[in-house]
Protein backbone atom coordinates (compact mmCIF):
# COMPACT_ATOMS: atom_id res chain seq x y z
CA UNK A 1 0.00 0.00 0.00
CA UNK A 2 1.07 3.32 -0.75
CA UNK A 3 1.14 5.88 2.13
CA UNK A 4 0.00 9.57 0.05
CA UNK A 5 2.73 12.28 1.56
CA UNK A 6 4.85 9.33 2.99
CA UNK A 7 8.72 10.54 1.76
CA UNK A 8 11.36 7.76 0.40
CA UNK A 9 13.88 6.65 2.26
CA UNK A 10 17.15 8.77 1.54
CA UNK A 11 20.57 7.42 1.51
CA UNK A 12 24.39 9.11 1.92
CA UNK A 13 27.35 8.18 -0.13
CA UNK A 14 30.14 9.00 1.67
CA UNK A 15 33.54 8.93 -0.38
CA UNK A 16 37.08 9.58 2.48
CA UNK A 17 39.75 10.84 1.05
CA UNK A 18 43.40 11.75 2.15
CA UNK A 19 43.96 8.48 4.55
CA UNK A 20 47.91 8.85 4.86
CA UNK A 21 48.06 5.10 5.26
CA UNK A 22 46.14 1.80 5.51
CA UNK A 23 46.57 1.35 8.94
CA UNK A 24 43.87 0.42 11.42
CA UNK A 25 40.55 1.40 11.02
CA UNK A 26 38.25 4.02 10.05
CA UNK A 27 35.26 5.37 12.46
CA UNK A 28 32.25 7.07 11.25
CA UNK A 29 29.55 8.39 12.82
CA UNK A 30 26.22 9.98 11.01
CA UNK A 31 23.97 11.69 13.06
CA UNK A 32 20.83 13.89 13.12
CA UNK A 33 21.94 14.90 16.57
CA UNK A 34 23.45 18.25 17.30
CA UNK A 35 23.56 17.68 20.99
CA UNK A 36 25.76 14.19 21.00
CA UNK A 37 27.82 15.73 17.47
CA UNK A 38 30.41 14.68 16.83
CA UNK A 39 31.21 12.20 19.54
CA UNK A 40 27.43 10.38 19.10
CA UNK A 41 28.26 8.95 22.11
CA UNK A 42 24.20 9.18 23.58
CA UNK A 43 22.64 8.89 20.26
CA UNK A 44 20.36 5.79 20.24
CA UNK A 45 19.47 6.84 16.57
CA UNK A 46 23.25 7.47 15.42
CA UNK A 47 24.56 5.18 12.65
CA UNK A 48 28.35 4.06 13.15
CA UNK A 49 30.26 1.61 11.53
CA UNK A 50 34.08 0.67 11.49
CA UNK A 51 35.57 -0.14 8.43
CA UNK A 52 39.33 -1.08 7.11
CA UNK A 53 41.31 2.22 6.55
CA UNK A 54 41.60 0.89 2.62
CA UNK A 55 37.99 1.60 2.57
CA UNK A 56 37.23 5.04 0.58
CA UNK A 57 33.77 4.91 -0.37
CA UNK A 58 30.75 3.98 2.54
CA UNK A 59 27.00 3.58 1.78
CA UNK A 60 24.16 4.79 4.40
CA UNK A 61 20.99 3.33 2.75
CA UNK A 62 16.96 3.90 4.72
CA UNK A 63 17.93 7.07 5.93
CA UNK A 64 14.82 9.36 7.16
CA UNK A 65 14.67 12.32 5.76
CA UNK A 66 16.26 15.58 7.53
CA UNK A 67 19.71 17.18 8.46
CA UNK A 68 23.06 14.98 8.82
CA UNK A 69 26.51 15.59 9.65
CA UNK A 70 29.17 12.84 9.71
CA UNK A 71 32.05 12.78 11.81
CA UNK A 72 35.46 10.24 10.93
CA UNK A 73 38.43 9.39 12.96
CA UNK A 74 41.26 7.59 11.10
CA UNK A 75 41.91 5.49 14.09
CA UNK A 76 45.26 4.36 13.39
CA UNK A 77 46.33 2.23 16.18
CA UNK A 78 42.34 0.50 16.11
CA UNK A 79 42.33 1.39 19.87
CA UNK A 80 38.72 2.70 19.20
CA UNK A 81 39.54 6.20 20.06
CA UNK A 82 41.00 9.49 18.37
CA UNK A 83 44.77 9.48 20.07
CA UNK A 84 45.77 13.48 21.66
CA UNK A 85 49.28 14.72 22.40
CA UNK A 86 48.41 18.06 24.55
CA UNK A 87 44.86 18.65 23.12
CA UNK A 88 46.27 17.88 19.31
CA UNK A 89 44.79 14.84 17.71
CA UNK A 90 47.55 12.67 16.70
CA UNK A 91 45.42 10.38 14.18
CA UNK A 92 43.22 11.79 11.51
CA UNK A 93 39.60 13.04 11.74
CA UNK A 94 37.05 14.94 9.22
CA UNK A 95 33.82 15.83 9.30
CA UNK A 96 31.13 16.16 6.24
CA UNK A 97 30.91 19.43 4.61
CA UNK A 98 34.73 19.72 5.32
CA UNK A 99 34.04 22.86 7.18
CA UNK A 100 37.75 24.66 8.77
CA UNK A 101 39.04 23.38 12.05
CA UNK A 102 40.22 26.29 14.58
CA UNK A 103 40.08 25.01 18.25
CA UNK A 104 37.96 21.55 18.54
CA UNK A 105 35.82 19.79 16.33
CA UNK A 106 33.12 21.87 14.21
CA UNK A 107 29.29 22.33 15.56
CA UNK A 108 26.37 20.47 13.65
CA UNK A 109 25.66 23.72 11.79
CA UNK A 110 28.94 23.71 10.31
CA UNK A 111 28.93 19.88 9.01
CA UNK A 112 25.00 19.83 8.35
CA UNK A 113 23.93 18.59 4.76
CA UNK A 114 20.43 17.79 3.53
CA UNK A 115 19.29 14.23 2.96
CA UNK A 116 15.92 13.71 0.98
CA UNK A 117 14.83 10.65 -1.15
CA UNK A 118 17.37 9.44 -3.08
CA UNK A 119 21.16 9.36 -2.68
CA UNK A 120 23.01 12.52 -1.56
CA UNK A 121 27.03 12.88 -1.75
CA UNK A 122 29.78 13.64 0.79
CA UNK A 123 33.56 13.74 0.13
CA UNK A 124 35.35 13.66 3.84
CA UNK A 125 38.79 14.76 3.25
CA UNK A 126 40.52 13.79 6.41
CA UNK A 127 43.20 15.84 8.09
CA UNK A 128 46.04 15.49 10.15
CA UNK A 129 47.66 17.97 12.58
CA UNK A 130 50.53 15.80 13.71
C-alpha cells in the first residue's frame, strides 16, 4: 500500500579521502543529533560503523529524511579512540561538509547537509595535525 505524503527513504554516499596510510581502522559516525555531534556517544538513533582504513567509499541506505553531519576518525592504532598529544589529535579526523578546524571539532551547523529521497554525496577529506 502506498502511504499519500509518505517521503522515500534517503541514503548518503560517503567517499574519504586523504587516509595517509592503511593502517587500522576508520570510524564514522552519522547523526541527526546536534547535541551528541560529533562524539554520538548518547545517540540511540546514530549510525556508526568501522571499516578497514583501505575503505574510501561507505554507503548509508533507509535514511529518514532531515539534516546529517558525519564525523570520521582515522583510528590508526584500532584502539577505538581518536589518540591526543596536549589537546592535538595525533590520528586523523574529518567531518562532512569539510568545514575549517580552529580550536575543537566543528558544531552540527557547520557539518550539516540535507538528505531527501534518493542518494546525496559527501567527500570527507581527512586531516592530520601531527
Amino acid at each position: 500500500m502506498l502511504l499519500i505524503g509518505a517521503a522515500e527513504p534517503g541514503a548518503v554516499e560517503l567517499d574519504i579521502a586523504g587516509l595517509r596510510s592503511a593502517k587500522g581502522v576508520v570510524q564514522v559516525c552519522l547523526t541527526r543529533d546536534p547535541v551528541n555531534f560529533p562524539g554520538c556517544t548518547n545517540d540511540a538513533f546514530a549510525t556508526r560503523r568501522k571499516v578497514p582504513a583501505r575503505t574510501t567509499h561507505l554507503s548509508f541506505d533507509g535514511l529518514p529524511s532531515g539534516a546529517y553531519a558525519a564525523a570520521l576518525i582515522h583510528d590508526e592504532n584500532a584502539n577505538d579512540r581518536l589518540d591526543t598529544m596536549l589537546g592535538i589529535p595525533r590520528e586523523g579526523f574529518g567531518f562532512s561538509r569539510n568545514p575549517v578546524i580552529a580550536f575543537g571539532p566543528p558544531k552540527f551547523a557547520a557539518a550539516r547537509f540535507p538528505v531527501g529521497s534518493g542518494a546525496t554525496e559527501q567527500r570527507v577529506q581527512i586531516k592530520y595535525l601531527l
